[in-house]
N, C-alpha and C. Protein backbone atom coordinates (compact mmCIF):
# COMPACT_ATOMS: atom_id res chain seq x y z
N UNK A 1 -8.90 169.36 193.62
CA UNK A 1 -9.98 169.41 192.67
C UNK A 1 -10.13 170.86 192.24
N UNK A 2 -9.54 170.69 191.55
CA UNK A 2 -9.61 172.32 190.76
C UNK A 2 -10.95 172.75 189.57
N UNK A 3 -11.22 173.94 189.30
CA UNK A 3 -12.36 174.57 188.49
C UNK A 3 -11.71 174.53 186.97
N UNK A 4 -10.57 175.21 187.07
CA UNK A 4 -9.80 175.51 185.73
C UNK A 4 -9.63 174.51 184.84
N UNK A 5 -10.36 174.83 183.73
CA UNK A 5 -9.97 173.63 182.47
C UNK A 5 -8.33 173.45 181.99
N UNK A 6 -7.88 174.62 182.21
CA UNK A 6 -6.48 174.80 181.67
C UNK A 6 -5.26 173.41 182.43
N UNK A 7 -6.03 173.38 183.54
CA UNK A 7 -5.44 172.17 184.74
C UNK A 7 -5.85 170.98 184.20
N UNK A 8 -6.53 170.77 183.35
CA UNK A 8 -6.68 169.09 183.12
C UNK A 8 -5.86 168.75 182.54
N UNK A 9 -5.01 169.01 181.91
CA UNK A 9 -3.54 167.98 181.19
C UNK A 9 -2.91 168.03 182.77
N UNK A 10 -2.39 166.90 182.71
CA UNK A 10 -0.88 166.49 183.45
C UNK A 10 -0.01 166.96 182.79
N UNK A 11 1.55 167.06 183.87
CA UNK A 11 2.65 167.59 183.24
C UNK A 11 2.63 167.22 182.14
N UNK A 12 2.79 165.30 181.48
CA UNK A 12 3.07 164.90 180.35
C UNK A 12 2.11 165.47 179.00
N UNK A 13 1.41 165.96 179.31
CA UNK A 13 0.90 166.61 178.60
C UNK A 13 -0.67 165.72 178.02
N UNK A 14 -0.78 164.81 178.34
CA UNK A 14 -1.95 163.86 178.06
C UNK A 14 -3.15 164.56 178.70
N UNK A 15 -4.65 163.99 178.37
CA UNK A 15 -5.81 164.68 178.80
C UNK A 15 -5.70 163.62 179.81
N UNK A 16 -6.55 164.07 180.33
CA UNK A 16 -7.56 163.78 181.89
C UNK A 16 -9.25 163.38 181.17
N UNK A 17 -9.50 161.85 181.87
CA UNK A 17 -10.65 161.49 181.39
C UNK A 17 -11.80 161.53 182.40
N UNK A 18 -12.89 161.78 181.97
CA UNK A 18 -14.35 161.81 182.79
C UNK A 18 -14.69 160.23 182.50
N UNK A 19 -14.55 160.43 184.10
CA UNK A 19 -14.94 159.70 185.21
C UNK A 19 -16.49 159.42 185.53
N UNK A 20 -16.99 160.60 185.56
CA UNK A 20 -18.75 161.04 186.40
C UNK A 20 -19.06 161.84 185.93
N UNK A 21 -20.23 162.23 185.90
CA UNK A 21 -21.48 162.91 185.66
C UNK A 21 -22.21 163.59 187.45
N UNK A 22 -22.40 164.47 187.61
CA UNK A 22 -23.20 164.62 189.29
C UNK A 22 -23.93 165.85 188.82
N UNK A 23 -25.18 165.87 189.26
CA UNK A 23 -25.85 167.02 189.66
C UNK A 23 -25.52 168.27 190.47
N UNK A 24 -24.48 167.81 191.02
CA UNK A 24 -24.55 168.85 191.82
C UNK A 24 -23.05 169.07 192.42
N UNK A 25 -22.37 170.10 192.67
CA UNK A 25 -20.74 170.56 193.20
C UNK A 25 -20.22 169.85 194.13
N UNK A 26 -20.87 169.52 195.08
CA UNK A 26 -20.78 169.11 196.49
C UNK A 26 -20.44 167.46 195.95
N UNK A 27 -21.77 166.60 195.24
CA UNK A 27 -21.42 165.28 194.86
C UNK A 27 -19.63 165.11 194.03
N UNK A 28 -19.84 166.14 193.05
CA UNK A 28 -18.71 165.97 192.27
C UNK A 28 -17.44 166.09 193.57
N UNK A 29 -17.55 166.89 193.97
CA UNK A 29 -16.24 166.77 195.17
C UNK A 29 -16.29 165.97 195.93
N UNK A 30 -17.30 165.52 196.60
CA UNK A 30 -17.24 164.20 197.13
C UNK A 30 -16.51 163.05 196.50
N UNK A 31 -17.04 163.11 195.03
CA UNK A 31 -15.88 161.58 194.68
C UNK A 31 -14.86 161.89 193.99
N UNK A 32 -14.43 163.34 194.53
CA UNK A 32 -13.69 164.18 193.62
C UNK A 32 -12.30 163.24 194.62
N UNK A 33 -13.05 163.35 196.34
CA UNK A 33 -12.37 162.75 197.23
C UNK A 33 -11.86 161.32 197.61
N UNK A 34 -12.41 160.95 196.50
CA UNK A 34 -12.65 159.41 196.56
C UNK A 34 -11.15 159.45 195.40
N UNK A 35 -11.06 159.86 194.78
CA UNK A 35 -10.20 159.85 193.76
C UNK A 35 -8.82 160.46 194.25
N UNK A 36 -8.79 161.48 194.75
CA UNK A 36 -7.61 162.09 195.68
C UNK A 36 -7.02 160.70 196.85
N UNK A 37 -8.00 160.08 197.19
CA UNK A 37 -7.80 159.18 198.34
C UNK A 37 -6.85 158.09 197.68
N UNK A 38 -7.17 157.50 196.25
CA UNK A 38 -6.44 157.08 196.11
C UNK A 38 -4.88 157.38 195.07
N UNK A 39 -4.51 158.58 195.45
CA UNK A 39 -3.15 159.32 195.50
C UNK A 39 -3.17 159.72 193.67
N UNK A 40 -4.39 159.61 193.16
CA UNK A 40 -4.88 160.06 191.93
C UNK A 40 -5.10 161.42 191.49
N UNK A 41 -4.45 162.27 190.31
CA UNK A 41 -5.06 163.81 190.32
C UNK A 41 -6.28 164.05 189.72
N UNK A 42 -7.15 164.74 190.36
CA UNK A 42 -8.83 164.83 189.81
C UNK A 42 -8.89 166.12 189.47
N UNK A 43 -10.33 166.52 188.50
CA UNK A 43 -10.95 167.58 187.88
C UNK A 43 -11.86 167.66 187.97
N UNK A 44 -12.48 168.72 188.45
CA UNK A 44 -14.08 168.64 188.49
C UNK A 44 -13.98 170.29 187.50
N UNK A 45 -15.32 169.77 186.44
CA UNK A 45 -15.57 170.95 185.94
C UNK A 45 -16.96 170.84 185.25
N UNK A 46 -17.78 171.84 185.39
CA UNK A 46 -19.15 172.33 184.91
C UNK A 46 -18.94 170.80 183.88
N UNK A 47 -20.52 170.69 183.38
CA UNK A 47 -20.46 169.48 182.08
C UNK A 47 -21.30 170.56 181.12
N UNK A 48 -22.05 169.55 180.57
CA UNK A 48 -22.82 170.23 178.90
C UNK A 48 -24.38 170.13 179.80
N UNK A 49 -24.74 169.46 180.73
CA UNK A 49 -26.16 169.38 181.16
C UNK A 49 -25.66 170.86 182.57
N UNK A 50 -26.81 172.21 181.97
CA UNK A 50 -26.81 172.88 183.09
C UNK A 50 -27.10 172.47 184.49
N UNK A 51 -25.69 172.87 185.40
CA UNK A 51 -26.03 172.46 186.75
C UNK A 51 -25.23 170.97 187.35
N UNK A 52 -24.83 170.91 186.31
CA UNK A 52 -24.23 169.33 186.49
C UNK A 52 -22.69 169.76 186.36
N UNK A 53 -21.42 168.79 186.97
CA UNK A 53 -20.58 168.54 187.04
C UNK A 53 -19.61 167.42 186.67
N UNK A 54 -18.61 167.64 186.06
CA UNK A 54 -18.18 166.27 185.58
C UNK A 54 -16.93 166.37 186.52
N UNK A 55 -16.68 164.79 186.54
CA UNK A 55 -15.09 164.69 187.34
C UNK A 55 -14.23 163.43 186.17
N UNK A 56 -13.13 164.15 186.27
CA UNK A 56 -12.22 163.88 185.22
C UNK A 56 -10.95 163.07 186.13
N UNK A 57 -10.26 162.41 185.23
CA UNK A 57 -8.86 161.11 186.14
C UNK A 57 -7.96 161.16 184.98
N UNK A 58 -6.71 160.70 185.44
CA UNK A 58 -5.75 160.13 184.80
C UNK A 58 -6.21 158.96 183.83
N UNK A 59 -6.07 158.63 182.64
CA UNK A 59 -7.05 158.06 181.64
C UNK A 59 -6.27 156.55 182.32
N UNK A 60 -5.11 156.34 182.67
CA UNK A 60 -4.30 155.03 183.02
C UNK A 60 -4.96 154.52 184.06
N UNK A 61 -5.29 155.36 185.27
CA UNK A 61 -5.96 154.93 186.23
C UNK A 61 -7.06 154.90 186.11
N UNK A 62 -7.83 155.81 185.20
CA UNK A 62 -9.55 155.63 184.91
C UNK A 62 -9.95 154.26 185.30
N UNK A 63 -10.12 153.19 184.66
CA UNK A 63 -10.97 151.88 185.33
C UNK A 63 -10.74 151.80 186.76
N UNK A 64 -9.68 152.00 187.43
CA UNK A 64 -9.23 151.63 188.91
C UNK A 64 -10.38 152.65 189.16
N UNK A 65 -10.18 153.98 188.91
CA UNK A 65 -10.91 154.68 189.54
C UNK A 65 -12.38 154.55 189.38
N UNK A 66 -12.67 154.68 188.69
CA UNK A 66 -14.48 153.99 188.26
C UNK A 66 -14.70 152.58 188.91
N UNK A 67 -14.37 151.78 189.16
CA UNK A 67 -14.61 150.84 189.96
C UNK A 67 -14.49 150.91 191.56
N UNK A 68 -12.88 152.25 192.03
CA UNK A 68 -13.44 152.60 193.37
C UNK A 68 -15.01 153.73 193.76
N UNK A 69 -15.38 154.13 192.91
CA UNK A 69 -16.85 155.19 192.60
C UNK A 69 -18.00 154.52 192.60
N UNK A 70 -17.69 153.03 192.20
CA UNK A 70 -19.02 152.45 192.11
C UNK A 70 -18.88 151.70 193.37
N UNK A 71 -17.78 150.97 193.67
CA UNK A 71 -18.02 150.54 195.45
C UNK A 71 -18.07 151.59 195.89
N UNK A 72 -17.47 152.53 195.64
CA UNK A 72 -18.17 154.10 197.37
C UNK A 72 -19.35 153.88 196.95
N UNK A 73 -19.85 154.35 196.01
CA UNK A 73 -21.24 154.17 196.24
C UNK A 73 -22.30 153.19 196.62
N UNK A 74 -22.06 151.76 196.06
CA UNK A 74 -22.33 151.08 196.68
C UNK A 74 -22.26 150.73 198.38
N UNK A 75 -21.22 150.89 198.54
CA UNK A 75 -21.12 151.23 200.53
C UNK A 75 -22.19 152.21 200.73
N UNK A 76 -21.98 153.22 200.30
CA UNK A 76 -22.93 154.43 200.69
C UNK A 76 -24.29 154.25 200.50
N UNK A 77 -24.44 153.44 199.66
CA UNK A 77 -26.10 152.67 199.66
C UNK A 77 -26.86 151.24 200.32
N UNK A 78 -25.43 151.13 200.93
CA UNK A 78 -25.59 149.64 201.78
C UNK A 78 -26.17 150.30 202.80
N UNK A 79 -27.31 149.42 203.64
CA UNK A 79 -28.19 149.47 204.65
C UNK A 79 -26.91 149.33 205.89
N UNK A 80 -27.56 150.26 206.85
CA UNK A 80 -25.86 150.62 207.68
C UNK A 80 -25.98 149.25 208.80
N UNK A 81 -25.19 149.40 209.63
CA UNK A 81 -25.04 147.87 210.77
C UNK A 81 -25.73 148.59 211.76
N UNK A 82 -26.59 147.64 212.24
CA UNK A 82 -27.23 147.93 213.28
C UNK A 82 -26.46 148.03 214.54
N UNK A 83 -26.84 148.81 215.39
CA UNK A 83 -25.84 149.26 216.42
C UNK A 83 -25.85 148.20 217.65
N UNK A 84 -24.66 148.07 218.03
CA UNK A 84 -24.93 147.24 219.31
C UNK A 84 -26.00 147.68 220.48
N UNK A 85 -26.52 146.15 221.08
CA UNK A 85 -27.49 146.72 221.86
C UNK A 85 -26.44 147.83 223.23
N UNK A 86 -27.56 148.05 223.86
CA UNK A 86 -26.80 148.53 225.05
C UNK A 86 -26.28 147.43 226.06
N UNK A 87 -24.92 147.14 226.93
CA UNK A 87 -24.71 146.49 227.63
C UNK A 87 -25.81 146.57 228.99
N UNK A 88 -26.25 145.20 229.38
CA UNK A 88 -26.70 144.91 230.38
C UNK A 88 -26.18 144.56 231.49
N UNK A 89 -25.63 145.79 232.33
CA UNK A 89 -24.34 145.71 233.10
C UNK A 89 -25.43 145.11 234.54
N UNK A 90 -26.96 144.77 234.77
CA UNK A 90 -27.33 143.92 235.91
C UNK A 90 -27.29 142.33 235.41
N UNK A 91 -27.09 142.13 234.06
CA UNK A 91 -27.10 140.39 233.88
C UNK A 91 -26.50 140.11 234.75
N UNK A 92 -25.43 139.86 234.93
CA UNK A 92 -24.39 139.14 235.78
C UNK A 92 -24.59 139.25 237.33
N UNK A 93 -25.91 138.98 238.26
CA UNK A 93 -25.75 139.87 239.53
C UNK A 93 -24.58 139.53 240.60
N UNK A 94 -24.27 138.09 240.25
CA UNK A 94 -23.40 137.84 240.57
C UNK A 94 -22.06 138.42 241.15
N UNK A 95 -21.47 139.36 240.05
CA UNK A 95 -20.35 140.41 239.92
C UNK A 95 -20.05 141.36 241.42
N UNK A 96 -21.92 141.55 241.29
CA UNK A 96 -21.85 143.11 242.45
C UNK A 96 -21.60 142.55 243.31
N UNK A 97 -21.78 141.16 244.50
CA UNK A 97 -21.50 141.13 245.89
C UNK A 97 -20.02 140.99 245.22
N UNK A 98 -19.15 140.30 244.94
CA UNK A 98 -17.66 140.40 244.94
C UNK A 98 -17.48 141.86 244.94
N UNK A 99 -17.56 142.78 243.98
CA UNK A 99 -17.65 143.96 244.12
C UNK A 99 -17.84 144.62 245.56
N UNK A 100 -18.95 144.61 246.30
CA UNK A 100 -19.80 144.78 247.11
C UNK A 100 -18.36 144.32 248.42
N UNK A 101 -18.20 143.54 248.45
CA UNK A 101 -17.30 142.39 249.33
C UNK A 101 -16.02 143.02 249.10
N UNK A 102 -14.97 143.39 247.83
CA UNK A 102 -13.94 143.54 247.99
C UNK A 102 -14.14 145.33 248.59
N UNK A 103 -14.70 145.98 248.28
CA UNK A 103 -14.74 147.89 248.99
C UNK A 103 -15.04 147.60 250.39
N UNK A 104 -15.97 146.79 250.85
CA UNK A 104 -15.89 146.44 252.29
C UNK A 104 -14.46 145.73 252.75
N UNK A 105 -13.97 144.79 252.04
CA UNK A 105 -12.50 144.33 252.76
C UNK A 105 -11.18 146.05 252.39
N UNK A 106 -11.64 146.87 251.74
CA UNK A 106 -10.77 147.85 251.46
C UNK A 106 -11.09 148.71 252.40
N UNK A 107 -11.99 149.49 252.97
CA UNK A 107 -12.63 150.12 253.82
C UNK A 107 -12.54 149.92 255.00
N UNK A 108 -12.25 148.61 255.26
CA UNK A 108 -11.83 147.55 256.44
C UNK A 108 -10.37 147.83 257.03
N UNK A 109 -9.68 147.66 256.09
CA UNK A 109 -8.20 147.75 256.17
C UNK A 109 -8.04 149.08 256.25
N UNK A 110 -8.29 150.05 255.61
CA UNK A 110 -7.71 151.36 256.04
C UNK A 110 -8.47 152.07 257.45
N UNK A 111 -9.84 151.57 257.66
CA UNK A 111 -10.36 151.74 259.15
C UNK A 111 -9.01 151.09 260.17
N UNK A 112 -8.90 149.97 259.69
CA UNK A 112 -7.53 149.15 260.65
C UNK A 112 -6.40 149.84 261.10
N UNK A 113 -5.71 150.23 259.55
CA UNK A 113 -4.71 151.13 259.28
C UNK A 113 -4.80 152.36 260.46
N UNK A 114 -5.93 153.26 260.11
CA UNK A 114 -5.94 154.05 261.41
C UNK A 114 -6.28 154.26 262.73
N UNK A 115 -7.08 152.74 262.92
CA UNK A 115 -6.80 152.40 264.61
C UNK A 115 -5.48 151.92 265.17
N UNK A 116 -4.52 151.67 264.34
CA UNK A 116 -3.50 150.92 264.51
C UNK A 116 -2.23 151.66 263.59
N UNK A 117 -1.81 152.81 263.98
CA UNK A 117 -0.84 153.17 262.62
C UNK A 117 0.65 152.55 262.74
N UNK A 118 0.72 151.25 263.95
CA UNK A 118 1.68 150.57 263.95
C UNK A 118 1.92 149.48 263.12
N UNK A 119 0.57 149.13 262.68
CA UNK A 119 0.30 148.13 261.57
C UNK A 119 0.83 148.42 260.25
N UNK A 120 0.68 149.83 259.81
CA UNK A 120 1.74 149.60 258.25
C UNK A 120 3.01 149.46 258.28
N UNK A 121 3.64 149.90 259.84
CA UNK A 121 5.47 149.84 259.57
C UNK A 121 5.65 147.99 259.79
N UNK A 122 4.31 146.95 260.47
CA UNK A 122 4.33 145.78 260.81
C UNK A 122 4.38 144.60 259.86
N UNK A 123 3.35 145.29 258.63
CA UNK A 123 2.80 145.03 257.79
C UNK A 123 3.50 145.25 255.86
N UNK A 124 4.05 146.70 256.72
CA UNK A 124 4.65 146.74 254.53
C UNK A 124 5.59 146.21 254.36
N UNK A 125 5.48 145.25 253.02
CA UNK A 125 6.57 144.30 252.29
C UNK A 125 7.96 145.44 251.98
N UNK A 126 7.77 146.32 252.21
CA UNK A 126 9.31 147.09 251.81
C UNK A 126 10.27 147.71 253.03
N UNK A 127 10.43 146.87 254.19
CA UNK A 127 11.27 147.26 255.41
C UNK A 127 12.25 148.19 255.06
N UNK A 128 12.69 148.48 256.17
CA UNK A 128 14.29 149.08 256.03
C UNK A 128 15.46 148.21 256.76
C-alpha cells in the first residue's frame, strides 16, 4: 500500500479504481489488507474530503474486492461468539477414585520393586 500517486497504474498501464472512502490512515490500511490478502495490488491515497483516505484496486477485480470489504466488515460488526464456559473438571466425581486407585496401585508396585529388587529381573517381559 503505497502513498505515491505515480504507483497507481499497473504495468499495463490501466488506472487503479477506488474502492473506499475511510477517515482515517490506519482504516484505509486495514482494508488496504484485506485487498493484499486477496493477492490483489492496492493504493491508498489522501481523497478530496480533508483527513480522509481513499483505497484504490485493479478495476477487473474491483467488485470481487468490494464485496470482500463489505463481508470484512460485516464480520467485524458481527456480535463476537461467546466464549466457552469454563470446564467443570469436579462433574464427573467419579473419574478421581480411578485416578485416586490407579497412583496407589503405581506407588504400590515401585514400594514392591524396592523391597524386592529380585522382582524386576522375575517380572520384566524382556529376558535375556
Amino acid at each position: 500500500m503505497s502513498h505515491n500517486p505515480d504507483e497507481a497504474a499497473p504495468a499495463d498501464g490501466e488506472e487503479l479504481l477506488e474502492v473506499g472512502e475511510y477517515p482515517s490512515l490506519d482504516q484505509a490500511h486495514e482494508h488496504g489488507l484485506v485487498v493484499l490478502a486477496m493477492r490483489q495490488p492496492c493504493l491508498v491515497t489522501p481523497a478530496d474530503t480533508p483527513g480522509h483516505f481513499t483505497l484504490h484496486a485493479d478495476p477487473l477485480a474491483a467488485p470481487a474486492v468490494v464485496r470482500e470489504l463489505e463481508a470484512y466488515e460485516n464480520e467485524k460488526d458481527a456480535p463476537m461468539q461467546p466464549e466457552p464456559a469454563e470446564r467443570d473438571w469436579f462433574r464427573h466425581r467419579a473419574g478421581w477414585e480411578v485416578y485416586l486407585l490407579w497412583l496407589l496401585a503405581l506407588v504400590g508396585c515401585f514400594y514392591w520393586q524396592n523391597q524386592d529388587p529380585s522382582l524386576v529381573e522375575r517380572a520384566a517381559s524382556s529376558g535375556k
